[in-house]
C-alpha atoms as a PDB file:
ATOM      1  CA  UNK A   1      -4.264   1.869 -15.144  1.00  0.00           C
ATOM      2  CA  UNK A   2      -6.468   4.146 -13.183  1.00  0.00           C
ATOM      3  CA  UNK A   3      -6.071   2.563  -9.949  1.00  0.00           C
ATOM      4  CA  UNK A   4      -7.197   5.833  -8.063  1.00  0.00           C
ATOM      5  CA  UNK A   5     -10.861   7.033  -8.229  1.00  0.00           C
ATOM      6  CA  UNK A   6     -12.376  10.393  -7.257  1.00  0.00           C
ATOM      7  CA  UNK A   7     -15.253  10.332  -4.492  1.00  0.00           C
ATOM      8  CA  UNK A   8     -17.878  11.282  -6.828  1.00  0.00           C
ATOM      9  CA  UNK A   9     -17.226   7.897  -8.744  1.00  0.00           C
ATOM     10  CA  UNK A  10     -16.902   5.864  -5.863  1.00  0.00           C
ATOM     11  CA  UNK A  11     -20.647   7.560  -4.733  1.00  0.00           C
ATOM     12  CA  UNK A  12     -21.983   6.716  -7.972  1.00  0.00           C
ATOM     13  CA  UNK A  13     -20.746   2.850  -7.785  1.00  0.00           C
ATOM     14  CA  UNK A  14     -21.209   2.484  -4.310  1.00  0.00           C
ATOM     15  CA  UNK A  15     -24.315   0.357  -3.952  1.00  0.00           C
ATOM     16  CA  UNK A  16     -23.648  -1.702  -7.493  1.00  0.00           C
ATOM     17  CA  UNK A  17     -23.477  -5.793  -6.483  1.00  0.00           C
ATOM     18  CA  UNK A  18     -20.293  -6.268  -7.408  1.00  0.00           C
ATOM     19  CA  UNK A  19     -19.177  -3.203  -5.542  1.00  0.00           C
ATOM     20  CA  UNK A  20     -17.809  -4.130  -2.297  1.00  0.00           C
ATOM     21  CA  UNK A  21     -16.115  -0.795   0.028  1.00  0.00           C
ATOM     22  CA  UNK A  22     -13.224  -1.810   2.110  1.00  0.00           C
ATOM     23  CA  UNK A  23     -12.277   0.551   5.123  1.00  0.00           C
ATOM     24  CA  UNK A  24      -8.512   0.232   5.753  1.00  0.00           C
ATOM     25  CA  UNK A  25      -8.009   3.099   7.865  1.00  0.00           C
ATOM     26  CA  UNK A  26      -5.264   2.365  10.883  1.00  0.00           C
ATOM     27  CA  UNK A  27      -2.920   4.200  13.502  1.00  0.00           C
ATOM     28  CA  UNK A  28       0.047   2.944  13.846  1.00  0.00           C
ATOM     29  CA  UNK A  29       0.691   2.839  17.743  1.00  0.00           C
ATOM     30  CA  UNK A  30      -3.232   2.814  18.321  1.00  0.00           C
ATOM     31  CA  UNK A  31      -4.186  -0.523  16.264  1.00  0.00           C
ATOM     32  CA  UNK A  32      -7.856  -0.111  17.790  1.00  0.00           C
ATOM     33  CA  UNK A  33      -8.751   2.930  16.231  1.00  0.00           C
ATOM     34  CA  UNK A  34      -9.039   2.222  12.968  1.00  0.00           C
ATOM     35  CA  UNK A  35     -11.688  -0.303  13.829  1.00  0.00           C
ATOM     36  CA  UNK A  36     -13.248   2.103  16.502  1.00  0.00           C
ATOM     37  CA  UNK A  37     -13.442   4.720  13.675  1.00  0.00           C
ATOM     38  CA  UNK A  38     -15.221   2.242  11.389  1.00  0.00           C
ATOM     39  CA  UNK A  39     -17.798   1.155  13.875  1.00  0.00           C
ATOM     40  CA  UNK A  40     -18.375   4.356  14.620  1.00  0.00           C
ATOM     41  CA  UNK A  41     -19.098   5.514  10.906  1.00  0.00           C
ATOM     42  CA  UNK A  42     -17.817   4.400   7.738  1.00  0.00           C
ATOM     43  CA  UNK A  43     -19.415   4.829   3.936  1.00  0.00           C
ATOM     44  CA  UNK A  44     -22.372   2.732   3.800  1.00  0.00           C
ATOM     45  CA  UNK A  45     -21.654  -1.111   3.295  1.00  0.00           C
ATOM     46  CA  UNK A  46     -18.419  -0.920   3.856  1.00  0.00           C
ATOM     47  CA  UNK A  47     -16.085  -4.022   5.476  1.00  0.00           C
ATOM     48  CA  UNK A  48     -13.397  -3.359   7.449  1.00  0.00           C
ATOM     49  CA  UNK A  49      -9.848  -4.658   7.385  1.00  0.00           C
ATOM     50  CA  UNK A  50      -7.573  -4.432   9.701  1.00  0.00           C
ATOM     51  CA  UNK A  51      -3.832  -3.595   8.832  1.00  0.00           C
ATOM     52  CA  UNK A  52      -2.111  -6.111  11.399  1.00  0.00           C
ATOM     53  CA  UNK A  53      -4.770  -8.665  11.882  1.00  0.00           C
ATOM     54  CA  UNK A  54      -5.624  -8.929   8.103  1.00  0.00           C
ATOM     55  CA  UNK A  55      -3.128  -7.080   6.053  1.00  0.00           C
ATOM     56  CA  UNK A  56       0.067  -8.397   8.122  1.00  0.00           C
ATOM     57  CA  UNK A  57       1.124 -11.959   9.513  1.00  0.00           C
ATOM     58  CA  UNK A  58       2.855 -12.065  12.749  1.00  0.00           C
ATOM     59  CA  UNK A  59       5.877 -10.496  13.124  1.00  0.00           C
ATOM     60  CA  UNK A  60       9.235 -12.714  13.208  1.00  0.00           C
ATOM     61  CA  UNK A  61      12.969 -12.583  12.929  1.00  0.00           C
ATOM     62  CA  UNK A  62      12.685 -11.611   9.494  1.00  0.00           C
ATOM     63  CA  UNK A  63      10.441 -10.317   7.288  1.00  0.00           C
ATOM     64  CA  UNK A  64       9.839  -6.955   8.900  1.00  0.00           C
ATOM     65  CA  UNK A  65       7.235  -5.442  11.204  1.00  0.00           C
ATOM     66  CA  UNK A  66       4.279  -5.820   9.024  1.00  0.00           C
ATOM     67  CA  UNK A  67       4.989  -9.083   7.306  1.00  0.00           C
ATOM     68  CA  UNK A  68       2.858 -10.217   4.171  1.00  0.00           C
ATOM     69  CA  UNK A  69       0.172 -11.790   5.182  1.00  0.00           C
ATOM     70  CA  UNK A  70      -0.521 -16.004   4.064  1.00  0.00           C
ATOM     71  CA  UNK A  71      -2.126 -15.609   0.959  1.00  0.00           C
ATOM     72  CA  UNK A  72      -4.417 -18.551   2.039  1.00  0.00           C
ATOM     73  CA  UNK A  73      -5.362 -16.728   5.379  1.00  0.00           C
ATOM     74  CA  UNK A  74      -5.750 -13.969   2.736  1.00  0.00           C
ATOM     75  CA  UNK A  75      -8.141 -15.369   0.645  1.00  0.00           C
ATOM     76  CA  UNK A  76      -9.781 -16.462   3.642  1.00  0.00           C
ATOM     77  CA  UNK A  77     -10.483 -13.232   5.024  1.00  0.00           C
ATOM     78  CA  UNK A  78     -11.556 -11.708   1.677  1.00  0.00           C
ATOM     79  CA  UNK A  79     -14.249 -14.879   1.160  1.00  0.00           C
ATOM     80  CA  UNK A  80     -15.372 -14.130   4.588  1.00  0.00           C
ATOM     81  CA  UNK A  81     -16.482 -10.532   3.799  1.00  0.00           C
ATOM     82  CA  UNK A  82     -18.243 -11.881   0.383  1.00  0.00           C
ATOM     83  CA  UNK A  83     -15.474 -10.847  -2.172  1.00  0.00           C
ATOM     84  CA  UNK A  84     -14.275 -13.306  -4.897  1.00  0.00           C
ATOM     85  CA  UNK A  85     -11.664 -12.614  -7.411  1.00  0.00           C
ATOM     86  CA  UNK A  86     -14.111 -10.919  -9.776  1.00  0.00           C
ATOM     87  CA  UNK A  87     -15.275  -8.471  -7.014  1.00  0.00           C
ATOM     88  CA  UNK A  88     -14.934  -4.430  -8.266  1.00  0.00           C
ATOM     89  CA  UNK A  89     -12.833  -3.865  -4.659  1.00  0.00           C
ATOM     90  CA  UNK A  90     -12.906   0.082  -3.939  1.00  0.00           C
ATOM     91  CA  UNK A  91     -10.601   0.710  -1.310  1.00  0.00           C
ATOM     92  CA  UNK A  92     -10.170   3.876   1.265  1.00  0.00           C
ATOM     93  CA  UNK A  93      -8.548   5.180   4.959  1.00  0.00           C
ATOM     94  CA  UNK A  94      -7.800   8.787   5.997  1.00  0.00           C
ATOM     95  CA  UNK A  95      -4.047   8.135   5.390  1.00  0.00           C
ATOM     96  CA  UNK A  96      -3.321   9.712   2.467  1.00  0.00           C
ATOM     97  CA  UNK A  97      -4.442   6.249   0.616  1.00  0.00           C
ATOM     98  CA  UNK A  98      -1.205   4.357   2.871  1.00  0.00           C
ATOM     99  CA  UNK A  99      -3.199   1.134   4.414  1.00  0.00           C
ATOM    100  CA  UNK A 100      -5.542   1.163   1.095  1.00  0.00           C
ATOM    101  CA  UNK A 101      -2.690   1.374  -1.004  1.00  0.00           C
ATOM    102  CA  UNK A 102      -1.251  -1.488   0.625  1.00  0.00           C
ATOM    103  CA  UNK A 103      -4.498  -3.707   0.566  1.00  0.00           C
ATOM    104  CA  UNK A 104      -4.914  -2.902  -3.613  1.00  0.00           C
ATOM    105  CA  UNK A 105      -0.924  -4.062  -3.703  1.00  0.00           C
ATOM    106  CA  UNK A 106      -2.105  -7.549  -1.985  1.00  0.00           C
ATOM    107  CA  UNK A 107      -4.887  -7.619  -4.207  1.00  0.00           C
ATOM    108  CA  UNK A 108      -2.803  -7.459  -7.572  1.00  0.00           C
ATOM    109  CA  UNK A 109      -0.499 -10.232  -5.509  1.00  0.00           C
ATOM    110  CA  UNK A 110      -3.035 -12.778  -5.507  1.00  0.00           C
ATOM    111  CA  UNK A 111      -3.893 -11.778  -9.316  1.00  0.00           C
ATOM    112  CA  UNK A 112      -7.545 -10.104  -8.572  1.00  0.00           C
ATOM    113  CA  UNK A 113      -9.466  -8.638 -11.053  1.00  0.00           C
ATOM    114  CA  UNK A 114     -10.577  -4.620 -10.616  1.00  0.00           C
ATOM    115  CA  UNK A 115      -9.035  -2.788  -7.558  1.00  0.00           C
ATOM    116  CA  UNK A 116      -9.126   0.401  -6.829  1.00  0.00           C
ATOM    117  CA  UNK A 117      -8.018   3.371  -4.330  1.00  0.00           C
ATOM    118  CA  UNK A 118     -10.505   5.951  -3.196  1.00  0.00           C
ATOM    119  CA  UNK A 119      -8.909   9.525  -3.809  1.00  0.00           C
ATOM    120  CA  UNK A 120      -8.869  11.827  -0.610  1.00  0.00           C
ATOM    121  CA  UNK A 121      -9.637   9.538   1.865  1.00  0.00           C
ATOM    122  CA  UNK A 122     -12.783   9.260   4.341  1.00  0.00           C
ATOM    123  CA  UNK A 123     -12.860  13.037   6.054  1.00  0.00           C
ATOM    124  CA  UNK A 124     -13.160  14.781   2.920  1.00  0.00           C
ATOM    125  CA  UNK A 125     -15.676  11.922   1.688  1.00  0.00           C
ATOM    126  CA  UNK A 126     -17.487  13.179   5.078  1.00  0.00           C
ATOM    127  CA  UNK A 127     -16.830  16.857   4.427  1.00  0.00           C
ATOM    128  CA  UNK A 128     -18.197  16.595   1.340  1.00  0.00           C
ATOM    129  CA  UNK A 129     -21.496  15.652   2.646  1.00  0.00           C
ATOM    130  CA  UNK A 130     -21.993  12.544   0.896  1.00  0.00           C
ATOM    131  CA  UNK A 131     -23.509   9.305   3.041  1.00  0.00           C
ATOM    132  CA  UNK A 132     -21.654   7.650   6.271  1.00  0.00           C
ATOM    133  CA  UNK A 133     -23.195   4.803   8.275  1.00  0.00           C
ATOM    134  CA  UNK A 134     -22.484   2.916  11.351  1.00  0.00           C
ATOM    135  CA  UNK A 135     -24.530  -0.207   9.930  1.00  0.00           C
ATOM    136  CA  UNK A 136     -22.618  -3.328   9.545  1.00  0.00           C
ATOM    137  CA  UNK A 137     -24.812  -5.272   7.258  1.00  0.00           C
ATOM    138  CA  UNK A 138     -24.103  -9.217   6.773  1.00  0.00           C
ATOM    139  CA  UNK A 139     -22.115 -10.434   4.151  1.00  0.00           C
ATOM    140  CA  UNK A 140     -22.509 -13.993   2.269  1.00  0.00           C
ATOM    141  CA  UNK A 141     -19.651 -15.651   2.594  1.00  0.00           C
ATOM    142  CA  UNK A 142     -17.982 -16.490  -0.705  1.00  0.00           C
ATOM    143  CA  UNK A 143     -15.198 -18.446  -2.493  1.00  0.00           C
ATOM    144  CA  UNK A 144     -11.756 -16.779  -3.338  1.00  0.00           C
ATOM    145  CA  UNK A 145      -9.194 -18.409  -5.611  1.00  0.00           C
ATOM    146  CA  UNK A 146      -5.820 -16.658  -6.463  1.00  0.00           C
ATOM    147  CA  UNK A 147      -2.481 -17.471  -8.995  1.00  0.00           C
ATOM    148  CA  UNK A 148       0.257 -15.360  -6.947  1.00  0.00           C
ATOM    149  CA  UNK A 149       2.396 -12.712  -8.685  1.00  0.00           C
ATOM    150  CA  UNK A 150       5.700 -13.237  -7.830  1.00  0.00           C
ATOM    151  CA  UNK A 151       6.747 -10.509 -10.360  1.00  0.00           C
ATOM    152  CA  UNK A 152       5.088  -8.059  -7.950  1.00  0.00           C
ATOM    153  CA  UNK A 153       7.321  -8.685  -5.225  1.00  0.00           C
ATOM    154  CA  UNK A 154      11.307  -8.098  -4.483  1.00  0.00           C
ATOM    155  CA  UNK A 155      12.847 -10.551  -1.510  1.00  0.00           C
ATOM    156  CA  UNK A 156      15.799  -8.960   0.882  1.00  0.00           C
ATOM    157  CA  UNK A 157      18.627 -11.074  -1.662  1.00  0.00           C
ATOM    158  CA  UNK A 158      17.079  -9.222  -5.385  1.00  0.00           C
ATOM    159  CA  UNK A 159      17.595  -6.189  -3.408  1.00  0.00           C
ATOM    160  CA  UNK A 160      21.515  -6.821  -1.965  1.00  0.00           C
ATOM    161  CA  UNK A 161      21.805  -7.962  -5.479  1.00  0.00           C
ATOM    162  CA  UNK A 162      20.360  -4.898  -7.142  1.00  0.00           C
ATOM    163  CA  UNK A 163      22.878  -2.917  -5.502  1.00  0.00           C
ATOM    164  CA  UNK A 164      25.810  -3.825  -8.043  1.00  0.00           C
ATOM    165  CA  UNK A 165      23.263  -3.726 -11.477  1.00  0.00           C
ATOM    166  CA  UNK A 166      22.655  -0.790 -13.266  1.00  0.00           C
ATOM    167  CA  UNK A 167      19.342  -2.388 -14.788  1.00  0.00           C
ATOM    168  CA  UNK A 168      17.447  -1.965 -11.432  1.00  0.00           C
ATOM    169  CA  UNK A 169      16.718   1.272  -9.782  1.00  0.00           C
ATOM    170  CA  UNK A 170      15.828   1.020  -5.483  1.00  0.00           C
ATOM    171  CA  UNK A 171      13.373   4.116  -3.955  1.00  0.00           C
ATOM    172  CA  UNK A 172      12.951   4.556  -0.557  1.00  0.00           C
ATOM    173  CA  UNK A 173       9.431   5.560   0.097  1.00  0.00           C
ATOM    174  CA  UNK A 174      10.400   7.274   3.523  1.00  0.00           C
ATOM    175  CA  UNK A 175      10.322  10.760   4.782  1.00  0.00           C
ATOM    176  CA  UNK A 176      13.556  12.423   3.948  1.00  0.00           C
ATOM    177  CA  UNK A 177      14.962  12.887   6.973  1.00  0.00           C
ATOM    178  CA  UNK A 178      14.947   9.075   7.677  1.00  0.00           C
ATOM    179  CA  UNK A 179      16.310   8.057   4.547  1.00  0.00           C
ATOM    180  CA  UNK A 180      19.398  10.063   5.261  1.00  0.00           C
ATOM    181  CA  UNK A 181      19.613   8.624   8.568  1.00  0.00           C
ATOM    182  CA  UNK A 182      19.046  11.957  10.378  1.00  0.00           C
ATOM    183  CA  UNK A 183      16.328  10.303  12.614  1.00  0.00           C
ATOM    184  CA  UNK A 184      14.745   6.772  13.251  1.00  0.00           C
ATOM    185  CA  UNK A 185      11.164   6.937  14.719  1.00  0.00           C
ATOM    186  CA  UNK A 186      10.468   3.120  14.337  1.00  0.00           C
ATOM    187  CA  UNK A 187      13.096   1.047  13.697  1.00  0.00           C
ATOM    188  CA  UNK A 188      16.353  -0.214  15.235  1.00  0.00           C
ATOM    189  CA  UNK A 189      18.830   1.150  12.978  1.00  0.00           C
ATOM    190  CA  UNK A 190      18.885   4.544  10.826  1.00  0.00           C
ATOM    191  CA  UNK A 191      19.973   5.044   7.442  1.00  0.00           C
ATOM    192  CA  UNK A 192      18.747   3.631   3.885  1.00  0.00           C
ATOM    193  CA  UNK A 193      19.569   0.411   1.681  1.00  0.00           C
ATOM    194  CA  UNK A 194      23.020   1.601  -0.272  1.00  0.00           C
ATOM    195  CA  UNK A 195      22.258   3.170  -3.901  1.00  0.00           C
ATOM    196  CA  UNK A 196      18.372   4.020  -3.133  1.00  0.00           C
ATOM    197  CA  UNK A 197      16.519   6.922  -4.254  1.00  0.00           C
ATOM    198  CA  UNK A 198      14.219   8.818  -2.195  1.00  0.00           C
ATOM    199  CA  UNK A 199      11.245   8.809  -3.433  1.00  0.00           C
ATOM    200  CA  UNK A 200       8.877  10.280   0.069  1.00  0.00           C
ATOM    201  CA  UNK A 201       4.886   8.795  -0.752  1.00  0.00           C
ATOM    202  CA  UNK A 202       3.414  11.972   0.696  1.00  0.00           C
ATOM    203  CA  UNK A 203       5.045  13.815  -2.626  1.00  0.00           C
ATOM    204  CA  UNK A 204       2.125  12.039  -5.099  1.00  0.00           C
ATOM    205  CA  UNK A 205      -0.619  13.938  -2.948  1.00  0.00           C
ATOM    206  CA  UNK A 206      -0.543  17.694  -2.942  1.00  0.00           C
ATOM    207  CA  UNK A 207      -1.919  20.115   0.377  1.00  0.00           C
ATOM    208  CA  UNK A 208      -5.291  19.012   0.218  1.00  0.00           C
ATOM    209  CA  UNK A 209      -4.641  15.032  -0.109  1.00  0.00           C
ATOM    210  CA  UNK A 210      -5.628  14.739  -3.543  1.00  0.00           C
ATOM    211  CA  UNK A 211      -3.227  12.425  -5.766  1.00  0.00           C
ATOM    212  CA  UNK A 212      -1.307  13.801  -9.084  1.00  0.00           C
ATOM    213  CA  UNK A 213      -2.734  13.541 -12.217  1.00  0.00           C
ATOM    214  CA  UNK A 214      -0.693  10.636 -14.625  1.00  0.00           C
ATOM    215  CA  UNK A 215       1.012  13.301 -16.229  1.00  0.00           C
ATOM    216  CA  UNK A 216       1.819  14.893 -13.013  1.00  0.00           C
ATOM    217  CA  UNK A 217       2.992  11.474 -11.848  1.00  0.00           C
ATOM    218  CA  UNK A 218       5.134  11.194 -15.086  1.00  0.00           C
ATOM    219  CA  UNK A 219       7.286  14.376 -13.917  1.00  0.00           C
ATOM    220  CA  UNK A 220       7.326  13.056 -10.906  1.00  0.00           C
ATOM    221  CA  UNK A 221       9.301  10.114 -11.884  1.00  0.00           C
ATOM    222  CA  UNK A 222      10.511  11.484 -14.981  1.00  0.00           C
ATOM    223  CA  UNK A 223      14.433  10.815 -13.369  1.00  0.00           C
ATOM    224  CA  UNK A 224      14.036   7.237 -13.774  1.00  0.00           C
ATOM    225  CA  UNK A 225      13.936   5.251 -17.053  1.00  0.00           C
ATOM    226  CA  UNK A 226      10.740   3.448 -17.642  1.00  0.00           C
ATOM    227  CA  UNK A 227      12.606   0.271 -19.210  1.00  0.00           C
ATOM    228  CA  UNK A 228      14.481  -0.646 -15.885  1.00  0.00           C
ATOM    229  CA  UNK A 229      13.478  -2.412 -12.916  1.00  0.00           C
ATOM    230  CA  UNK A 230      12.023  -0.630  -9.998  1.00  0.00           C
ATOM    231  CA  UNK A 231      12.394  -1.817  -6.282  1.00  0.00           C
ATOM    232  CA  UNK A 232      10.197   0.273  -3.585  1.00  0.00           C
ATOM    233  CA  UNK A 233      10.584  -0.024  -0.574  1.00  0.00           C
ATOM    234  CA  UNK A 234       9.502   1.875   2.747  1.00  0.00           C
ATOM    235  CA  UNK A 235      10.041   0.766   6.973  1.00  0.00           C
ATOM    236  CA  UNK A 236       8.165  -1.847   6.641  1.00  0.00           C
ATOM    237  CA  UNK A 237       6.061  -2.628   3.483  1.00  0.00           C
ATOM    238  CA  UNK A 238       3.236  -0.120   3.680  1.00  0.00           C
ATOM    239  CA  UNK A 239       4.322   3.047   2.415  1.00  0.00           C
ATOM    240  CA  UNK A 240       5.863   1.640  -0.097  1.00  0.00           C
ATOM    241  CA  UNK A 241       2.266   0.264  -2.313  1.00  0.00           C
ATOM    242  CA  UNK A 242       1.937   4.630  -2.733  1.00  0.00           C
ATOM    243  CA  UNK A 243       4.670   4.746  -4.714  1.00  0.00           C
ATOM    244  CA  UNK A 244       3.609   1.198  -6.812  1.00  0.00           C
ATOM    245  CA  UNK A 245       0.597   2.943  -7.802  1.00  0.00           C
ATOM    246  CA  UNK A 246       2.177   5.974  -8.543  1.00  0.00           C
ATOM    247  CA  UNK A 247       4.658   4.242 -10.446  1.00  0.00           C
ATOM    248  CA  UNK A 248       2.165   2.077 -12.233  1.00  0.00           C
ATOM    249  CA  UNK A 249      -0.172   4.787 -13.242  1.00  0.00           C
ATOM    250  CA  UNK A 250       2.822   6.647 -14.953  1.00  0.00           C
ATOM    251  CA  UNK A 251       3.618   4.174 -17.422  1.00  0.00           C
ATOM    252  CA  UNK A 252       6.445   2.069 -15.372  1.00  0.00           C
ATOM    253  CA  UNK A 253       5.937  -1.391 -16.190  1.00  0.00           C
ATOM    254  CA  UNK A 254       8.454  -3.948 -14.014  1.00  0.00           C
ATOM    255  CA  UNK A 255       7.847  -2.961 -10.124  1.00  0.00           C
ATOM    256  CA  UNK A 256       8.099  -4.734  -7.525  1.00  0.00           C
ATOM    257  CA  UNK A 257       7.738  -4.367  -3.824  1.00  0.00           C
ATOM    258  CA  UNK A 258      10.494  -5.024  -1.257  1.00  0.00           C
ATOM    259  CA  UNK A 259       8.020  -6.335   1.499  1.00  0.00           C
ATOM    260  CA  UNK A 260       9.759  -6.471   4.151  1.00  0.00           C
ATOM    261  CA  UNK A 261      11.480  -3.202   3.776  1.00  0.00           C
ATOM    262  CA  UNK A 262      13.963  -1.338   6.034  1.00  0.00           C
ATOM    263  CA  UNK A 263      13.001  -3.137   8.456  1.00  0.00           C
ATOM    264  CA  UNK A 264      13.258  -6.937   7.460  1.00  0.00           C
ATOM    265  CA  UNK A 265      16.791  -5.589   6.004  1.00  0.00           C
ATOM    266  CA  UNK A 266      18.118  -4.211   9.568  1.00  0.00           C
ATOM    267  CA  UNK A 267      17.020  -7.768  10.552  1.00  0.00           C
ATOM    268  CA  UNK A 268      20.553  -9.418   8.961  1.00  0.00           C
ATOM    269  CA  UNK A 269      23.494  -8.150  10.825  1.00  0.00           C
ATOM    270  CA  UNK A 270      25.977  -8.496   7.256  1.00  0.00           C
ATOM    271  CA  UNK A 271      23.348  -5.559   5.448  1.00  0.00           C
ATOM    272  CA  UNK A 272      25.176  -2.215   4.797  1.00  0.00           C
ATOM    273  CA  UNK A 273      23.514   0.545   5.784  1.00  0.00           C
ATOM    274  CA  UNK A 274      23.747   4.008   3.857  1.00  0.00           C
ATOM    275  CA  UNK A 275      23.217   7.611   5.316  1.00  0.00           C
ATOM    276  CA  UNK A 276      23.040  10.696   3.811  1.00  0.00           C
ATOM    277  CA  UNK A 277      22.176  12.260   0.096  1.00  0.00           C
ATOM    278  CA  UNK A 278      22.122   9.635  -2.916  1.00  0.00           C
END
């Protein structure tokens, strides 16, 4: 699949036609900074896209606190910064690969062609010494069409019904201690859907932020059978598209992404909630 791509290839690529760089870094709690870091530098010719204005739709009753964005709005946004299905999409933040992740997982959604992760993230492209700008140049408009992917994606009933198959396997994407319940830093209720694994996205990137090889990623997973069903899942739909890749890159064919997460399933009163080791 090789979804993830070192710095030195992005560098080589970089000013290609078909190229285009999108910046996806974000804070969560600061949504201006990520915007205020591109504008201040980013790699050179790179767009920016913003995790709750372009990534998310509004937040509701359902659907969790960062909501999948209308794929029309979508396809809006990416015409509007000159990308079209066919578009070689190299995307980055300083996350660990979270928002980027997230924006190559929307990507696949709408059925786009190549899409790909920058390894690392932008401080270690700076460190590195290779080029940053703070020039926005303008983008021609262009046209994006898309044929959605519902295989991709898991709604809040496949999950409750997962729960009683032995065919499908659930993986919280969380940090540990909020899977077992121990502690809630965002959302309302603590705890995990009943039967998940935890699977934490910060595992597939060692001390220095670099991703695992595929056959590191194979280990990784090796517990669960590649022939079943995978659900991930995460708070709220973002730290989840980590473990996707990860997934995909190993060999896993049939994943999907729970979109609205723990969050969305919080949201109806009737959902058990789980604490503790799985």
């Amino acid at each position: 699949m090789n979804a993830i791509v070192s710095k030195p290839w992005v560098l080589a690529r970089m000013y290609e036609p078909d190229v285009t760089i999108v910046d996806c870094r974000f804070e969560l709690g600061q949504p201006e900074a990520g915007r205020e870091a591109f504008e201040e530098e980013h790699i050179p010719r790179a767009v920016y896209l913003d995790l709750e204005k372009d990534l998310s739709s509004p937040v509701r009753e359902h659907g969790g606190r960062h909501p999948l964005p209308d794929p029309e709005q979508l396809s809006r946004t990416l015409a509007q910064k000159g990308i079209t299905p066919e578009t070689r999409v190299i995307a980055y933040d300083d996350q660990g690969g979270m928002y980027a992740s997230r924006l190559y997982w929307l990507l696949k959604y709408l059925g786009h062609g190549p899409a790909y992760v920058m390894d690392e993230g932008f401080s270690a492209w700076k460190a590195a010494g290779y080029p940053v700008s703070a020039d926005q140049p303008i983008r021609v408009p262009a046209s994006y069409s898309y044929t959605l992917h519902p295989e991709l994606l898991a709604s809040m009933e496949d999950v409750r019904e997962a729960a009683g198959r032995d065919d499908v396997i659930v993986i919280d994407s969380r940090d540990p201690r909020r899977y077992q319940g121990l502690e809630e830093t965002m959302d309302k209720a603590a705890g995990h859907i009943p039967g998940a694994k935890n699977k934490f996205w910060k595992l597939l990137l060692d001390e220095n932020g670099k991703w695992m090889a595929a056959d590191q990623l194979q280990e990784h997973y090796q517990e669960f059978p590649q022939d079943k069903e995978i659900i991930v899942y995460c708070g709220s739909g973002v730290s989840a598209c980590p473990n996707f890749i990860g997934l995909k890159e190993a060999g896993y064919e049939n994943v999907k992404l729970y979109s609205g997460s723990w969050s969305d399933w919080i949201s109806y009163s009737e959902n058990p909630i789980a604490t503790g080791e799985e």
